[in-house]
PDB file of N, CA and C in Angstrom:
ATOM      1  N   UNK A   1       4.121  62.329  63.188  1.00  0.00           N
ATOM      2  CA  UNK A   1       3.824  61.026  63.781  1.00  0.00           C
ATOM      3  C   UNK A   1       4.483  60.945  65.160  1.00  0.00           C
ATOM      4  N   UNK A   2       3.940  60.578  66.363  1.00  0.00           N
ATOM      5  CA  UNK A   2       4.274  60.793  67.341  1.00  0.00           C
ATOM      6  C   UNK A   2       5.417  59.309  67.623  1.00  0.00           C
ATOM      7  N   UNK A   3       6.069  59.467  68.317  1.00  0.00           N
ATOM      8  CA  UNK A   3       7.365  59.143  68.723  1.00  0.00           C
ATOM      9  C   UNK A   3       6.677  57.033  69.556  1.00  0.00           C
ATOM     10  N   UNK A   4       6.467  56.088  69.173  1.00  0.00           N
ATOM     11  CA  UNK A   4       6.596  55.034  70.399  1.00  0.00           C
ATOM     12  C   UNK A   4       7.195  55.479  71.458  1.00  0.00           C
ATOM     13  N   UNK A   5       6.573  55.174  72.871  1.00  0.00           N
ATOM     14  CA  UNK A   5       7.404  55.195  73.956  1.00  0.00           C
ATOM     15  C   UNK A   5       7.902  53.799  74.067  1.00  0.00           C
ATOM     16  N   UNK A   6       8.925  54.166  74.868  1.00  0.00           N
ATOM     17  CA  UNK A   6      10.503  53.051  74.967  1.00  0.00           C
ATOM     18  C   UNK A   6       9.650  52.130  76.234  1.00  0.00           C
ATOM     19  N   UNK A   7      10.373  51.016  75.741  1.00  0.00           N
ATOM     20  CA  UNK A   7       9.745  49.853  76.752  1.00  0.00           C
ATOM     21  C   UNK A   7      10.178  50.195  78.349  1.00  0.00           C
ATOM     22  N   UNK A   8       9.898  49.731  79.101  1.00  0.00           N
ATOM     23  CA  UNK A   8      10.495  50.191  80.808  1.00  0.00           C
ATOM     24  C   UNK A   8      10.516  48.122  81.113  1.00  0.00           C
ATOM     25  N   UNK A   9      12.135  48.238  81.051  1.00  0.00           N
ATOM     26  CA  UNK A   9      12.977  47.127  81.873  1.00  0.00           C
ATOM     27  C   UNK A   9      13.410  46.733  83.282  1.00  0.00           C
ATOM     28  N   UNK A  10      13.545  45.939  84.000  1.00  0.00           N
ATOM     29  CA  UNK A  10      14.149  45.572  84.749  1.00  0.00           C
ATOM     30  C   UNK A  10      15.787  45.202  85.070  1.00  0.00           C
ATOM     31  N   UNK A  11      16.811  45.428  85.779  1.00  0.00           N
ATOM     32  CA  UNK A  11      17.750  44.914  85.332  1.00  0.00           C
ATOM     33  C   UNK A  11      18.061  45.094  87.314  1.00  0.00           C
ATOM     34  N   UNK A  12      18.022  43.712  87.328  1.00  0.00           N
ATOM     35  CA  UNK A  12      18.820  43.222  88.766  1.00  0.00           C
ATOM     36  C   UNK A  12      20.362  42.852  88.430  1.00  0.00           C
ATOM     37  N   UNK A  13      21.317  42.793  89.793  1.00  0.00           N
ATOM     38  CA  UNK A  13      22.735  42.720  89.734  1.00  0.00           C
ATOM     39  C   UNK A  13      23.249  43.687  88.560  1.00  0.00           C
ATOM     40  N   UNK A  14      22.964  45.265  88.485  1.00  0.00           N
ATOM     41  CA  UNK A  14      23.891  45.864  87.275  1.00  0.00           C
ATOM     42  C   UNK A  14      24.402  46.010  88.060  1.00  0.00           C
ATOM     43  N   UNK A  15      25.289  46.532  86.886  1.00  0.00           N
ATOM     44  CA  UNK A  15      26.857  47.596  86.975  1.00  0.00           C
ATOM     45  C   UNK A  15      26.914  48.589  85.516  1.00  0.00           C
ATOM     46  N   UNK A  16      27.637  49.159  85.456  1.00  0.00           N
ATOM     47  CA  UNK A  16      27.922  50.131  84.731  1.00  0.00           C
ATOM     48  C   UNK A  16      29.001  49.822  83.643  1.00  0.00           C
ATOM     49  N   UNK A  17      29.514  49.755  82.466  1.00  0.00           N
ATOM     50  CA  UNK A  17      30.900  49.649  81.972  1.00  0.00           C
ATOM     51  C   UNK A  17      30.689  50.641  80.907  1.00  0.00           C
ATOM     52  N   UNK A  18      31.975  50.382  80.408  1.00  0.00           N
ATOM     53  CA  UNK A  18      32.006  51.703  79.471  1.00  0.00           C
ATOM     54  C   UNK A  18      31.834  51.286  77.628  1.00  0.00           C
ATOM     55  N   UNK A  19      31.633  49.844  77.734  1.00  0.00           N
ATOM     56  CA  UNK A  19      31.780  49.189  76.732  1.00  0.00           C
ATOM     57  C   UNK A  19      31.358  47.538  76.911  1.00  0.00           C
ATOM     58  N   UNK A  20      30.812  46.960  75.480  1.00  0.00           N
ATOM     59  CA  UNK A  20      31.008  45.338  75.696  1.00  0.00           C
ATOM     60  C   UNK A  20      32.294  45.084  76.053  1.00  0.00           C
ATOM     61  N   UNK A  21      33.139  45.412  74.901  1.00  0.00           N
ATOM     62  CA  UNK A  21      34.562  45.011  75.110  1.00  0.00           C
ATOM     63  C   UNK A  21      35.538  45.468  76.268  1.00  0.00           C
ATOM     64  N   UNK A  22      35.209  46.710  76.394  1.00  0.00           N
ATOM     65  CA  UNK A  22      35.651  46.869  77.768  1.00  0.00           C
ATOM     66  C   UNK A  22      35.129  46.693  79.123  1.00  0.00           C
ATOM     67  N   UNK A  23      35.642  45.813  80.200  1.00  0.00           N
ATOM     68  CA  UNK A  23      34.721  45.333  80.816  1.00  0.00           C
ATOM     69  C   UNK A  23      34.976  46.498  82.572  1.00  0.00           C
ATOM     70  N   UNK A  24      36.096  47.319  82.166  1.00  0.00           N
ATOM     71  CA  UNK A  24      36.023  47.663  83.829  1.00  0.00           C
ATOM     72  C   UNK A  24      34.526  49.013  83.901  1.00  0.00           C
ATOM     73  N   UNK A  25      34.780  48.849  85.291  1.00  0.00           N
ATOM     74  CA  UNK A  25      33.535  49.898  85.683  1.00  0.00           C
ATOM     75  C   UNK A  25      33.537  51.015  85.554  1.00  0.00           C
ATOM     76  N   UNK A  26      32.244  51.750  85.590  1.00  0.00           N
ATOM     77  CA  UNK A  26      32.438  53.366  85.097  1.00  0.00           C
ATOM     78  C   UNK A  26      31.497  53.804  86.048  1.00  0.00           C
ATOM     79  N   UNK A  27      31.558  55.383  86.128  1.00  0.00           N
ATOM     80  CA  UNK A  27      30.308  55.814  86.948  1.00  0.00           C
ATOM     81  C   UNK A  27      29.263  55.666  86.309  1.00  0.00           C
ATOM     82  N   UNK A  28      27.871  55.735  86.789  1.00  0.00           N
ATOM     83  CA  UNK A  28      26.473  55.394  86.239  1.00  0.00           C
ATOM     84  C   UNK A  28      25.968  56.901  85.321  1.00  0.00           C
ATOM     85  N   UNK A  29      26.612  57.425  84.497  1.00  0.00           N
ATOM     86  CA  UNK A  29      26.355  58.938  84.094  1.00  0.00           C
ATOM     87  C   UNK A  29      25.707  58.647  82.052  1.00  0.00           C
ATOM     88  N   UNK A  30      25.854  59.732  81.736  1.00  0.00           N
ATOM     89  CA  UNK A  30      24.933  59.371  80.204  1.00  0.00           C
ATOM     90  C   UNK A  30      27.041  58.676  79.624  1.00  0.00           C
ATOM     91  N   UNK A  31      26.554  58.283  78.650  1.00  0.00           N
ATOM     92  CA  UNK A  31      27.481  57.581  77.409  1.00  0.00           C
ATOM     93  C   UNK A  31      27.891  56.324  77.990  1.00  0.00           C
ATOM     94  N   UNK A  32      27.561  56.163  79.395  1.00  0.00           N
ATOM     95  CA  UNK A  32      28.298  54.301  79.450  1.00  0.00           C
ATOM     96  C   UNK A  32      27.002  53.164  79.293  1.00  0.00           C
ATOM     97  N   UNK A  33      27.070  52.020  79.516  1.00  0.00           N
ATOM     98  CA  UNK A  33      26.467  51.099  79.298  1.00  0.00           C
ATOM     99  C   UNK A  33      25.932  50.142  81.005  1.00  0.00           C
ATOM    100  N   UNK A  34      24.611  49.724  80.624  1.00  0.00           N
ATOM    101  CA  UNK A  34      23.963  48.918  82.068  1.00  0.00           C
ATOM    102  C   UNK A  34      24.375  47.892  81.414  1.00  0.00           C
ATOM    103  N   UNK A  35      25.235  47.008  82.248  1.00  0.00           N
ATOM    104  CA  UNK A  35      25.045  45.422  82.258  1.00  0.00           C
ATOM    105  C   UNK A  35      23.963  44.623  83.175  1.00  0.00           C
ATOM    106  N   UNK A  36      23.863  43.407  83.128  1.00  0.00           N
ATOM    107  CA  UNK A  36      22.835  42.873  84.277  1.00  0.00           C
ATOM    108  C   UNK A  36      21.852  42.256  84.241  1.00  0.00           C
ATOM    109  N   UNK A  37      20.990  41.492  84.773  1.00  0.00           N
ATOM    110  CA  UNK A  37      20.188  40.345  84.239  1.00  0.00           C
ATOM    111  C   UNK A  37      18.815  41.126  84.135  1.00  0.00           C
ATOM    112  N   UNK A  38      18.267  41.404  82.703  1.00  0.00           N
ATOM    113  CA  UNK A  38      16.991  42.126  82.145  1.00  0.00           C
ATOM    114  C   UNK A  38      15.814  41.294  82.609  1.00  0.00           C
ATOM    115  N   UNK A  39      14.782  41.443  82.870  1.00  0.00           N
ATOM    116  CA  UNK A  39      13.590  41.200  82.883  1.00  0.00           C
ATOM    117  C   UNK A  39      12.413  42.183  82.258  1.00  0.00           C
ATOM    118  N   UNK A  40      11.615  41.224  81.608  1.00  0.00           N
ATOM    119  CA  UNK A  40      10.133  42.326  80.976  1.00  0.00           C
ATOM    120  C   UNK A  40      11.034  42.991  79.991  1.00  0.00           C
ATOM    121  N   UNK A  41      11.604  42.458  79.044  1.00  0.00           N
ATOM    122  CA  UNK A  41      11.826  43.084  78.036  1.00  0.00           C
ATOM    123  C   UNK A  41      11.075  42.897  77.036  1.00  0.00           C
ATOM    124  N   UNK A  42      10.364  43.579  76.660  1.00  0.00           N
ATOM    125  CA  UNK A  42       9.163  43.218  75.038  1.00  0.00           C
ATOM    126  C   UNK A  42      10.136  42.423  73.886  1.00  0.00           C
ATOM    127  N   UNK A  43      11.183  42.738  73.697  1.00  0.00           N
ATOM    128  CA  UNK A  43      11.671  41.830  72.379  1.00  0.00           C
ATOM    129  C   UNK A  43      13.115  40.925  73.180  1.00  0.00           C
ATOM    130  N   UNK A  44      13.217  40.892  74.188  1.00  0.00           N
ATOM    131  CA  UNK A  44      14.169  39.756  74.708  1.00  0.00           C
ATOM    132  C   UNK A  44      13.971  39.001  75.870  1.00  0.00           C
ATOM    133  N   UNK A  45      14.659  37.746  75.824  1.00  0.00           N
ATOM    134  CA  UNK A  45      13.899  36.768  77.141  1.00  0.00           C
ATOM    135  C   UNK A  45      14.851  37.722  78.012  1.00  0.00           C
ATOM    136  N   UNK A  46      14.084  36.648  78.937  1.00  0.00           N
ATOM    137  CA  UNK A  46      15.528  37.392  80.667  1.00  0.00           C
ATOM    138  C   UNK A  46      16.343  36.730  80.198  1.00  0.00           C
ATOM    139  N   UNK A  47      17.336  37.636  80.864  1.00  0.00           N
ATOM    140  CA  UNK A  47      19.321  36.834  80.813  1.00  0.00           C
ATOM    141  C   UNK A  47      19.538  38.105  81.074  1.00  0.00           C
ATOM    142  N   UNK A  48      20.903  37.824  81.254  1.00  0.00           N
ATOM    143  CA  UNK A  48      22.194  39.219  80.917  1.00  0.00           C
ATOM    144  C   UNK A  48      22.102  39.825  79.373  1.00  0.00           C
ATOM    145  N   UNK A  49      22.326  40.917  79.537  1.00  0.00           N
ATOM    146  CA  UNK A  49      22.173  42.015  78.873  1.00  0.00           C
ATOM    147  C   UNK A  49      23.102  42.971  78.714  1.00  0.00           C
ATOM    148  N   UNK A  50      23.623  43.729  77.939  1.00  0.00           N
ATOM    149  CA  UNK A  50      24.547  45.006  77.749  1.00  0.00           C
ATOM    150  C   UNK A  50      23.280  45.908  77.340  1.00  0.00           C
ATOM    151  N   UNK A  51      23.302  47.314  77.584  1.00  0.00           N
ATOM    152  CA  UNK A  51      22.253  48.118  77.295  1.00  0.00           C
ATOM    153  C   UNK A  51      22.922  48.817  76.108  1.00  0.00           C
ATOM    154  N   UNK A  52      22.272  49.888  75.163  1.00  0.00           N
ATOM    155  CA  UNK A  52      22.912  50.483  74.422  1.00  0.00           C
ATOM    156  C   UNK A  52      23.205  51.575  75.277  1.00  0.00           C
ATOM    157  N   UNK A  53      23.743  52.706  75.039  1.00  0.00           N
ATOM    158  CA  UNK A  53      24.650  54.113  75.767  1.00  0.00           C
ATOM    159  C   UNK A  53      23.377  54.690  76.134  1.00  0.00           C
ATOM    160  N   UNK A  54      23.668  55.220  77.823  1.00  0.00           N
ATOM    161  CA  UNK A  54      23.203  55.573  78.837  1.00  0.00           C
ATOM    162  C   UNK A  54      22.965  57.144  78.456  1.00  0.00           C
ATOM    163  N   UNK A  55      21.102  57.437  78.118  1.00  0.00           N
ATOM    164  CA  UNK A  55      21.062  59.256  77.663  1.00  0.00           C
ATOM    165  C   UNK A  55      20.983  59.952  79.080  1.00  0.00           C
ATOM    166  N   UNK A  56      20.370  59.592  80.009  1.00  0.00           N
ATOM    167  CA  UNK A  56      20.065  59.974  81.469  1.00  0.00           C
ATOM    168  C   UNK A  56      19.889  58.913  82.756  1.00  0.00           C
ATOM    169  N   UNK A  57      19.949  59.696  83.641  1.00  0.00           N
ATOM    170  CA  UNK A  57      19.833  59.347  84.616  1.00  0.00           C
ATOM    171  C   UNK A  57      19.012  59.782  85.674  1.00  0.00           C
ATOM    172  N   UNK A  58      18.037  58.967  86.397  1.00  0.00           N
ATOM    173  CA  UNK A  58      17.048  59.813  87.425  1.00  0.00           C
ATOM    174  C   UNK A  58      17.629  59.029  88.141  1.00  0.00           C
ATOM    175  N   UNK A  59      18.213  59.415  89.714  1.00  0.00           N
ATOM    176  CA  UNK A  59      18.498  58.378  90.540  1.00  0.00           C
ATOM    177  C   UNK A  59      17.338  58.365  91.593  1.00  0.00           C
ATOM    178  N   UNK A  60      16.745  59.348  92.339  1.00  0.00           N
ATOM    179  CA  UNK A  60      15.502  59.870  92.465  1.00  0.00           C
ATOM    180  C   UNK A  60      14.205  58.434  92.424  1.00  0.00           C
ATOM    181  N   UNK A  61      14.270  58.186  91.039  1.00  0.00           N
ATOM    182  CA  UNK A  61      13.849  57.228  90.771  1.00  0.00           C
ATOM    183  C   UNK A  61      13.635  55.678  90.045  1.00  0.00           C
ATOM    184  N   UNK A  62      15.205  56.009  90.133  1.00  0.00           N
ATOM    185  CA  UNK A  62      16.010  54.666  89.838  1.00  0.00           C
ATOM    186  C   UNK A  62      15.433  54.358  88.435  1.00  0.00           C
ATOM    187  N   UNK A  63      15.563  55.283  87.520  1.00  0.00           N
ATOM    188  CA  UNK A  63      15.545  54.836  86.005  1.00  0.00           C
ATOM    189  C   UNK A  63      16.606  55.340  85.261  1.00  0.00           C
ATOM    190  N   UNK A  64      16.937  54.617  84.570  1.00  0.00           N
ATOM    191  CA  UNK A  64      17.521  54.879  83.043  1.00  0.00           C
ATOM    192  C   UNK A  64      17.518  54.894  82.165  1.00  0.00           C
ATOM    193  N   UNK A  65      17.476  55.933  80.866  1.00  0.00           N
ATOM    194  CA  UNK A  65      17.413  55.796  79.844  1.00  0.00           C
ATOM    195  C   UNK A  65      18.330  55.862  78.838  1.00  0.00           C
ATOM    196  N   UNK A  66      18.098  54.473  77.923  1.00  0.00           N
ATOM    197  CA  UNK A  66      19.362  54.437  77.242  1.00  0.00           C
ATOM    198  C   UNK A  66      18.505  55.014  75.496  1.00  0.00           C
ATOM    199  N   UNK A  67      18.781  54.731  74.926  1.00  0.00           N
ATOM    200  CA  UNK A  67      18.684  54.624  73.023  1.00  0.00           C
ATOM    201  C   UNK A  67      17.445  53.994  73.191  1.00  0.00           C
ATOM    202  N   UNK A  68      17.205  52.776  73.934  1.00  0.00           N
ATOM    203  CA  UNK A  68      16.060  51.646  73.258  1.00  0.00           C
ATOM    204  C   UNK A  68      15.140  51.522  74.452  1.00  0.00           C
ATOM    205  N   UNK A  69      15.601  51.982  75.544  1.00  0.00           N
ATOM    206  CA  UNK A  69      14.449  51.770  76.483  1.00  0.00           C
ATOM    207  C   UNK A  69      14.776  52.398  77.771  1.00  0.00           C
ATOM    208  N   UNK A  70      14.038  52.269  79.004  1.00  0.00           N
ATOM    209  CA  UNK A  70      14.236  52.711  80.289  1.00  0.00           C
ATOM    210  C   UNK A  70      13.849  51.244  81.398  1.00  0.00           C
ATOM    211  N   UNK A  71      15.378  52.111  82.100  1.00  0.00           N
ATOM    212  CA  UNK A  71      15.750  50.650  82.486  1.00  0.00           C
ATOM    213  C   UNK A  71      14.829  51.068  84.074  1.00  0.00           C
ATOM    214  N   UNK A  72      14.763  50.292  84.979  1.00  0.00           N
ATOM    215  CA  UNK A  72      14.301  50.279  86.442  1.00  0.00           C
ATOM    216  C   UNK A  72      15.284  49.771  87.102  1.00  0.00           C
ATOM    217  N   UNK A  73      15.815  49.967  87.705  1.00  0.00           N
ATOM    218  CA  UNK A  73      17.106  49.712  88.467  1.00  0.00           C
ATOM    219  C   UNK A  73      16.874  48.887  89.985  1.00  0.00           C
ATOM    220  N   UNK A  74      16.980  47.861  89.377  1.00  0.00           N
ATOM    221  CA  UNK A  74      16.692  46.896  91.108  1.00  0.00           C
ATOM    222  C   UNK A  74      17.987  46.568  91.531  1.00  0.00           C
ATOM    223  N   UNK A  75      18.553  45.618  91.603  1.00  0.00           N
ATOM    224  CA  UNK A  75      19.375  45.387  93.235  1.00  0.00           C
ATOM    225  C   UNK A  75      20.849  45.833  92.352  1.00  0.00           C
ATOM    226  N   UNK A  76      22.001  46.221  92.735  1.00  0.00           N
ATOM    227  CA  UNK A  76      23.066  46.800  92.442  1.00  0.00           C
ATOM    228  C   UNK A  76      24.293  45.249  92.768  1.00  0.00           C
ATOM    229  N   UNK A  77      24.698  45.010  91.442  1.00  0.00           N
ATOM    230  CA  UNK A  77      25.869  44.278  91.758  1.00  0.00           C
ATOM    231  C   UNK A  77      26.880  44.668  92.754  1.00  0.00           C
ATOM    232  N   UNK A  78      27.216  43.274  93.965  1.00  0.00           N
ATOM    233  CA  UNK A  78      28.383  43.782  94.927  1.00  0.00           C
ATOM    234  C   UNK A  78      29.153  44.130  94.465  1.00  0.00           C
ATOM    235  N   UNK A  79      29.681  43.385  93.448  1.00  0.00           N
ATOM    236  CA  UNK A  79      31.142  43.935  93.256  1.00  0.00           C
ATOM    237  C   UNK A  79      31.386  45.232  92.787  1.00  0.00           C
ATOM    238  N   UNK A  80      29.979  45.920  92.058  1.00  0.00           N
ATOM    239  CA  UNK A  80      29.965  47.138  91.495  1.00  0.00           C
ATOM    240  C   UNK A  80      29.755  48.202  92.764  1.00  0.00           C
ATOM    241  N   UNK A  81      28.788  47.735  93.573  1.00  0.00           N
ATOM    242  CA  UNK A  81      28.625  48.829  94.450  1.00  0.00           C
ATOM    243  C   UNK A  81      30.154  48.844  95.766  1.00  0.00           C
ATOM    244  N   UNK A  82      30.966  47.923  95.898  1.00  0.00           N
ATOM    245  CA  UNK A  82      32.136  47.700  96.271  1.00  0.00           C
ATOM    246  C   UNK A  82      33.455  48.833  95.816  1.00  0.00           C
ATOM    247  N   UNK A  83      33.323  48.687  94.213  1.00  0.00           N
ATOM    248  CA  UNK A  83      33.844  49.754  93.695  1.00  0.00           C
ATOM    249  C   UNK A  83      33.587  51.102  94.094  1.00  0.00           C
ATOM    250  N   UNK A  84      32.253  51.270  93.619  1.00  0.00           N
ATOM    251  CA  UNK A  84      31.771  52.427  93.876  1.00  0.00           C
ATOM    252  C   UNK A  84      31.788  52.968  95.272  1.00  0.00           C
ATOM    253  N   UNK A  85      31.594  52.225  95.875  1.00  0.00           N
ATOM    254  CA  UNK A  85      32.354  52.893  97.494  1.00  0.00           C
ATOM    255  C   UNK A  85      33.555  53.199  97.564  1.00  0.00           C
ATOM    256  N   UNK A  86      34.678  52.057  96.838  1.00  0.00           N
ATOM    257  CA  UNK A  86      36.183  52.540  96.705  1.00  0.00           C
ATOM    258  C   UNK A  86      36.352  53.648  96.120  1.00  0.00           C
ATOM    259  N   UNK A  87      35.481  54.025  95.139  1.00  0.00           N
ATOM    260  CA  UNK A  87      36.035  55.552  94.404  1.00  0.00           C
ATOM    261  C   UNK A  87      35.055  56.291  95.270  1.00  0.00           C
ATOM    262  N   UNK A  88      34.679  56.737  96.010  1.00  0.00           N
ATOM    263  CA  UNK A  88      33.802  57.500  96.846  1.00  0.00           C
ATOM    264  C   UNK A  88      34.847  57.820  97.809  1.00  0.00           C
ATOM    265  N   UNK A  89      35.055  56.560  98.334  1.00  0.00           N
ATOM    266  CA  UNK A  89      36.023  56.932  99.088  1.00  0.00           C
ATOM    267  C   UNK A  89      37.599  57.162  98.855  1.00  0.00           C
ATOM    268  N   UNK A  90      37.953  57.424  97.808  1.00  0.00           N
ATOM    269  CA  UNK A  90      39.298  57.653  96.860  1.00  0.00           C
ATOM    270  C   UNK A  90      38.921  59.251  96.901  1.00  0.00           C
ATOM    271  N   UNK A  91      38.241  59.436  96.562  1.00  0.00           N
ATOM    272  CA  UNK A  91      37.643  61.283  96.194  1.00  0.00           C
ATOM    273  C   UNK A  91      37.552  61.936  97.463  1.00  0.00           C
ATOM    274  N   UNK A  92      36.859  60.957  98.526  1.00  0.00           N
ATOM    275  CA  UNK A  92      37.413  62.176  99.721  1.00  0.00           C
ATOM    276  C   UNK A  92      38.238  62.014  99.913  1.00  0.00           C
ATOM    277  N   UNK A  93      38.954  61.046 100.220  1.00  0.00           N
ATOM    278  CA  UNK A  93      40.611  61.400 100.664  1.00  0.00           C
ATOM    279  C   UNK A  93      41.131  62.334  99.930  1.00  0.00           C
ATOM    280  N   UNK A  94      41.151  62.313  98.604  1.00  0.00           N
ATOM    281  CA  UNK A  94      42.004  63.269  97.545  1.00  0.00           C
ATOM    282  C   UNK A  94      41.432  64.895  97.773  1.00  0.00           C
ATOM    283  N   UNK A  95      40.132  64.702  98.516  1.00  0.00           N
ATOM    284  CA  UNK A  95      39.470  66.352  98.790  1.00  0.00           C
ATOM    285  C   UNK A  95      40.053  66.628 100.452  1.00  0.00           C
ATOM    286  N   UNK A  96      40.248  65.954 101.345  1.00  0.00           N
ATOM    287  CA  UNK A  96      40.908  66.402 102.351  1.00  0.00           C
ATOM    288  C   UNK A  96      42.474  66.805 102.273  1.00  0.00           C
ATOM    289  N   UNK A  97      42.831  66.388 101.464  1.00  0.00           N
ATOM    290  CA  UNK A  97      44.695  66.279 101.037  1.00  0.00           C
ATOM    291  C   UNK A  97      44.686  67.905 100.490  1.00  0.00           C
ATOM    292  N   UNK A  98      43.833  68.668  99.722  1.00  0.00           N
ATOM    293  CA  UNK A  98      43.921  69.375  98.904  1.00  0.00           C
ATOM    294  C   UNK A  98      43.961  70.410  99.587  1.00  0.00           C
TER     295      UNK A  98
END
């Protein structure tokens, strides 16, 4: 029996965490979680959302796939992409030092 394909979501303002309960940020890689306001979800209204654990990543083309679906990746929370510049830029410094 062939497999359902996974719904394809929207999720404006994510970020990444590593957990519900844990709320700091993580890189966008497989095992963490999309937070962020879902749209076009077949079984949930819009709102905020926690995704289940992150299997891949296309950045290419801004999808993700978690357990239950594939996300589409629209606008990137500041405060997340803020971070993510801080550790970008934490890593080169620590690669010029070396």
């Amino acid at each position: 029996m062939d497999k359902p394909e996974k719904p394809i979501v929207r999720i404006e303002n994510w970020s990444v965490v590593g957990s519900v309960v844990y709320q700091g940020y993580q890189k966008l890689e497989p095992g963490q979680r999309l937070t962020g306001d879902v749209m076009g979800h077949t079984n949930l209204r819009n709102g905020s959302i926690y995704t289940s654990a992150i299997l891949s990543v296309d950045l290419g083309n801004r999808l993700v796939e978690t357990h239950n679906s594939l996300c589409q990746l629209g606008q990137v929370d500041e405060d997340y992409a803020r971070w993510l510049w801080e550790q970008e830029k934490a890593e080169q410094e620590k690669a010029r030092a070396a």
